[in-house]
N, C-alpha and C. Protein backbone atom coordinates (compact mmCIF):
# COMPACT_ATOMS: atom_id res chain seq x y z
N UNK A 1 -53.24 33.61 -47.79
CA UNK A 1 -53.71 33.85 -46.44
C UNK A 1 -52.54 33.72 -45.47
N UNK A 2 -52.65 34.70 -44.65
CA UNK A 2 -51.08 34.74 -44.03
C UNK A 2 -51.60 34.07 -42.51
N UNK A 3 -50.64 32.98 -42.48
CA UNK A 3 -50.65 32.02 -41.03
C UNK A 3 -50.75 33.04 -39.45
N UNK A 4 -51.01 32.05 -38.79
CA UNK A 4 -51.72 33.25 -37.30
C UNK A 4 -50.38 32.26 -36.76
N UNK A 5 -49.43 33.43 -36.37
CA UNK A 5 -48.22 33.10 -35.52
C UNK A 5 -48.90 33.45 -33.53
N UNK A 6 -49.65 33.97 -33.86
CA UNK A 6 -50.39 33.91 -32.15
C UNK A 6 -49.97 32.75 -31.17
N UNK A 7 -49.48 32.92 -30.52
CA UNK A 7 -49.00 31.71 -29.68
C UNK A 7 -49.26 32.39 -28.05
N UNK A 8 -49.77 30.79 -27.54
CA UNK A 8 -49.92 31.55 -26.11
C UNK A 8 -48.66 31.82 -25.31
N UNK A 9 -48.74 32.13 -23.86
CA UNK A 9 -47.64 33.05 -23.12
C UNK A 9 -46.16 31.98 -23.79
N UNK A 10 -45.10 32.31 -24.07
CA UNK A 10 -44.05 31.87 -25.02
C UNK A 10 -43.08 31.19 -23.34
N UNK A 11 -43.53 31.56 -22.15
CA UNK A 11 -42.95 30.48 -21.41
C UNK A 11 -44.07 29.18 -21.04
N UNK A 12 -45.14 29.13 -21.36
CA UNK A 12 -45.50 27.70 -21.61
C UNK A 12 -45.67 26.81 -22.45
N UNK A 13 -44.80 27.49 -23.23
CA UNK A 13 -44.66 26.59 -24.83
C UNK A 13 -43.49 25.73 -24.79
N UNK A 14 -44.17 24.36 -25.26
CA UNK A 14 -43.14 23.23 -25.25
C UNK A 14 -41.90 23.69 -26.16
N UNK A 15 -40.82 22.55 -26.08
CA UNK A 15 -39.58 23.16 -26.83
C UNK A 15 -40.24 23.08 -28.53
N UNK A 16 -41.01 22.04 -28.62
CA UNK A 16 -41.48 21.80 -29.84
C UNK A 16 -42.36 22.56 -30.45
N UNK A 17 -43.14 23.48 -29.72
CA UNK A 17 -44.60 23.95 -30.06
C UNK A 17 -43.32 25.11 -29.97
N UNK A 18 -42.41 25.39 -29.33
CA UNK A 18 -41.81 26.90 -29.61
C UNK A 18 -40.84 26.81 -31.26
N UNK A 19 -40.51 25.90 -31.39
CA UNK A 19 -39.47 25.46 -32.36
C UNK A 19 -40.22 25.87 -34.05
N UNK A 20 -41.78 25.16 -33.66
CA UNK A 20 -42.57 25.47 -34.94
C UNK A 20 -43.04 26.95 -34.84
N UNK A 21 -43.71 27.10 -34.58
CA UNK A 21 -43.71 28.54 -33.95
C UNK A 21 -42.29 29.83 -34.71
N UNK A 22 -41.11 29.37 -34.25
CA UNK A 22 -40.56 30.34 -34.91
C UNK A 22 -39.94 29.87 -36.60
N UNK A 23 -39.96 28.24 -36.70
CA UNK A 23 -40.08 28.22 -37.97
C UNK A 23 -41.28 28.83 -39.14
N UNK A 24 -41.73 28.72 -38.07
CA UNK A 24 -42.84 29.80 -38.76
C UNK A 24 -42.95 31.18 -39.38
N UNK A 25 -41.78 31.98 -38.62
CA UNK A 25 -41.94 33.37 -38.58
C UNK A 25 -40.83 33.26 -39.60
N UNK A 26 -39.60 32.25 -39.07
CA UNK A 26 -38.58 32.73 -40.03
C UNK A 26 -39.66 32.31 -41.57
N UNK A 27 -40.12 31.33 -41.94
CA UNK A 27 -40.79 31.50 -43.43
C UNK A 27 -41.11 32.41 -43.62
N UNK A 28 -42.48 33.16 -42.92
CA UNK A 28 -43.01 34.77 -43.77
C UNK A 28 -41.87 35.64 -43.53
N UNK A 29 -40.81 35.56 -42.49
CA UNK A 29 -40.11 36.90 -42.88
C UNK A 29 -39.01 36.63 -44.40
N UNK A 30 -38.99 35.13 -44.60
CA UNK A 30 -37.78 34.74 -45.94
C UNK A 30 -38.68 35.37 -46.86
N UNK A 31 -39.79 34.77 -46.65
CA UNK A 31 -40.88 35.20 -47.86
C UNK A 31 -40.57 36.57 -48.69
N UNK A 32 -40.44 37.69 -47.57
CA UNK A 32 -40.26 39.05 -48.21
C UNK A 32 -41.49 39.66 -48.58
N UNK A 33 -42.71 39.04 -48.72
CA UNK A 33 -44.44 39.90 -48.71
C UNK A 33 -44.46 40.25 -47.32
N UNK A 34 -44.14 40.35 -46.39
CA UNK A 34 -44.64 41.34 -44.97
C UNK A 34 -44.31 42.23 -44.92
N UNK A 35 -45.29 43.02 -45.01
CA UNK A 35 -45.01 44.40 -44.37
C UNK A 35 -44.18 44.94 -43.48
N UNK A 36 -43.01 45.92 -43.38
CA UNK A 36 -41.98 46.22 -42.12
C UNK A 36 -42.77 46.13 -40.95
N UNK A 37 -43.77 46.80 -40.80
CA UNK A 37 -43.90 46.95 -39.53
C UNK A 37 -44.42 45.35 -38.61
N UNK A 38 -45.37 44.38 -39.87
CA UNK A 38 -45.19 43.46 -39.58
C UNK A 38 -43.90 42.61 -39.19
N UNK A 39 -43.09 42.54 -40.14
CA UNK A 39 -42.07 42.48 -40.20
C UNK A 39 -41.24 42.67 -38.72
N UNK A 40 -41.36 43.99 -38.31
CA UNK A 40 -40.56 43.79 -37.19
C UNK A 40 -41.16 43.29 -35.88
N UNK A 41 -42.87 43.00 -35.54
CA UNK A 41 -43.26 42.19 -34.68
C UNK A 41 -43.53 40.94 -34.92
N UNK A 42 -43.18 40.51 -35.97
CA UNK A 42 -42.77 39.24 -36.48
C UNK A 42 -41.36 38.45 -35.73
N UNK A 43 -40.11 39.68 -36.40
CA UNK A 43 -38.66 39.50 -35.45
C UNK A 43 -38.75 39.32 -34.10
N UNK A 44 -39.81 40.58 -33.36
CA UNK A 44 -39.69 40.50 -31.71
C UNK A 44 -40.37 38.84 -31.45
N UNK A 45 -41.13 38.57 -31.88
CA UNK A 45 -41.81 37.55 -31.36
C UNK A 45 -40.74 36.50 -31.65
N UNK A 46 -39.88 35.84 -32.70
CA UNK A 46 -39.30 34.91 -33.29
C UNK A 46 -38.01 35.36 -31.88
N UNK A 47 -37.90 36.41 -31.80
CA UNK A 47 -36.70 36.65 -30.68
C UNK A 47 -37.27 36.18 -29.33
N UNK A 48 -37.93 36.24 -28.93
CA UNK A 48 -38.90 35.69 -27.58
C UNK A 48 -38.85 33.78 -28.04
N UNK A 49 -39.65 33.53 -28.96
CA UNK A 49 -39.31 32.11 -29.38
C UNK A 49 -37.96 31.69 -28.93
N UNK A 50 -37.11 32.30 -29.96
CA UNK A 50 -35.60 31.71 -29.79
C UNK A 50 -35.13 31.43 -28.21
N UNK A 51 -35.43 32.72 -27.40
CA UNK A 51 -34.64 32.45 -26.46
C UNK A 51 -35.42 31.18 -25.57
N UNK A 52 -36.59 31.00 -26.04
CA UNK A 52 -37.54 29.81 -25.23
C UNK A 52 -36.74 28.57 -25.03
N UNK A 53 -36.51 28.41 -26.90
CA UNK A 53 -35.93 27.52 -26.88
C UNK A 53 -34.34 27.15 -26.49
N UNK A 54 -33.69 28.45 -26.76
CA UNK A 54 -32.21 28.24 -26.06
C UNK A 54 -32.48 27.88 -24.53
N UNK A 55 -33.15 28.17 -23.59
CA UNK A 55 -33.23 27.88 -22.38
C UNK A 55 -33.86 26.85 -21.75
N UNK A 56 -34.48 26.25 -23.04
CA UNK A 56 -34.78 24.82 -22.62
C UNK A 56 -33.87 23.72 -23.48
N UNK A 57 -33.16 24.13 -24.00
CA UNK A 57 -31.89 23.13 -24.56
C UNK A 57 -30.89 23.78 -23.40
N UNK A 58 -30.50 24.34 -22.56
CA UNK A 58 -29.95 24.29 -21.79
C UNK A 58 -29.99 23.61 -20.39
N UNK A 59 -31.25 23.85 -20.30
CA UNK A 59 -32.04 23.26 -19.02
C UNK A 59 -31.86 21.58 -18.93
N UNK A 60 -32.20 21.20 -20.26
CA UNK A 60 -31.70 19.64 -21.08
C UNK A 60 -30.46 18.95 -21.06
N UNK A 61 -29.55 20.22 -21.63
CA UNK A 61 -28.17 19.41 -21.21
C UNK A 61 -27.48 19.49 -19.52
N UNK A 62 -28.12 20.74 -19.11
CA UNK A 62 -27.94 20.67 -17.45
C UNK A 62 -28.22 19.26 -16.80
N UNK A 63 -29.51 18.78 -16.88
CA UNK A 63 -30.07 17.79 -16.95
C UNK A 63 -29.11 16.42 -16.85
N UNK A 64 -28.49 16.27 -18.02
CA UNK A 64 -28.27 15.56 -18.79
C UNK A 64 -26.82 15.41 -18.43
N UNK A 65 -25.76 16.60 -17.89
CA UNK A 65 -24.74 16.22 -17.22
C UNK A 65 -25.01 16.00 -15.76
N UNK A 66 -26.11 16.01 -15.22
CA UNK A 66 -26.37 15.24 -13.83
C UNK A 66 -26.29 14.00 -13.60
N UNK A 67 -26.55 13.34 -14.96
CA UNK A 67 -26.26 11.67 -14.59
C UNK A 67 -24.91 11.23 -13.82
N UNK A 68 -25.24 10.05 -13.36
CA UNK A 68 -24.29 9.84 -12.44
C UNK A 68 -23.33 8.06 -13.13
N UNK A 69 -22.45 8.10 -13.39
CA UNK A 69 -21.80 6.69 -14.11
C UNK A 69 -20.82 6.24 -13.12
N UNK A 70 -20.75 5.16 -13.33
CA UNK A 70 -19.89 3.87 -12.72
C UNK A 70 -18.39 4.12 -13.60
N UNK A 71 -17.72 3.13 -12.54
CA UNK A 71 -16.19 3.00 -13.62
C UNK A 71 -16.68 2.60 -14.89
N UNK A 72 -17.33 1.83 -15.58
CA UNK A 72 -17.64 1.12 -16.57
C UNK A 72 -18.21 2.34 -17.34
N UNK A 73 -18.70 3.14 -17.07
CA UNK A 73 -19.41 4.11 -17.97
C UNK A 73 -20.87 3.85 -18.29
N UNK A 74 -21.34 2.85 -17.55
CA UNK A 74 -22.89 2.68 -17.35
C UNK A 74 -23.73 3.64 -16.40
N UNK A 75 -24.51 4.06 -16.90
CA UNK A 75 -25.40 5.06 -16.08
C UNK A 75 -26.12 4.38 -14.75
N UNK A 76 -25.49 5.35 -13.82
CA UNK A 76 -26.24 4.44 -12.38
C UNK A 76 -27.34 4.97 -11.34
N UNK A 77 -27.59 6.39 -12.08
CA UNK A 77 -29.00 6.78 -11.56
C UNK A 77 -29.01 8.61 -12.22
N UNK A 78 -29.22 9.07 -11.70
CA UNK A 78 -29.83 10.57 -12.17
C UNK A 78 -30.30 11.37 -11.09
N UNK A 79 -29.49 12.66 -11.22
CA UNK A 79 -29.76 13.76 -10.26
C UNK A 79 -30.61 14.41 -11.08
N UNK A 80 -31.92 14.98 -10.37
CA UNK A 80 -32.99 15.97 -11.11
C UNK A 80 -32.27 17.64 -10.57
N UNK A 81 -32.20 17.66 -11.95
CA UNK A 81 -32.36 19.42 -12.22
C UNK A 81 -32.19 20.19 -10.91
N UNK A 82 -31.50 21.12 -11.05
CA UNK A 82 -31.26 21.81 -9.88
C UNK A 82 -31.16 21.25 -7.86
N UNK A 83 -31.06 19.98 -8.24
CA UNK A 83 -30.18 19.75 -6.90
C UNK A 83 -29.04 19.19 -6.67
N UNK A 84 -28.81 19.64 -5.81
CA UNK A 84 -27.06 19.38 -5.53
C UNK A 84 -26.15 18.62 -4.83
């Protein structure tokens, strides 16, 4: 029985719910039983996935070089995302 890769709109999918999601696709496409044409809306979708997740591991480390450190190298508070 072949798994339901159906996922709702692919920008409100967590990084995690996108991550399984295209581990998903890459299995049936390793598999080699799908059909091409499956096959290739299998790829488009796993390509929509991917970039979900590249842009929220970016968004993360953006994030993540906002912190703000002391001489000591202790973290002394945090700028949120996109302000400046």
């Amino acid at each position: 029985m072949a798994e339901d890769i159906s996922t709702p709109d692919t920008e409100t999918l967590s990084f995690e719910d996108a991550l399984r999601a295209l581990e998903t696709i890459v299995r049936r496409l390793e598999s080699g039983d799908v059909p091409l044409d499956e096959s290739i809306s299998l790829y488009a979708k796993g390509e929509e996935l991917r970039k979900r997740c590249t842009e929220r591991l970016q968004a993360a480390e953006a994030r993540i070089a906002k912190l703000t450190v002391d001489a000591n190298g202790a973290v002394t508070g945090a700028q949120p995302f996109g302000a400046d």
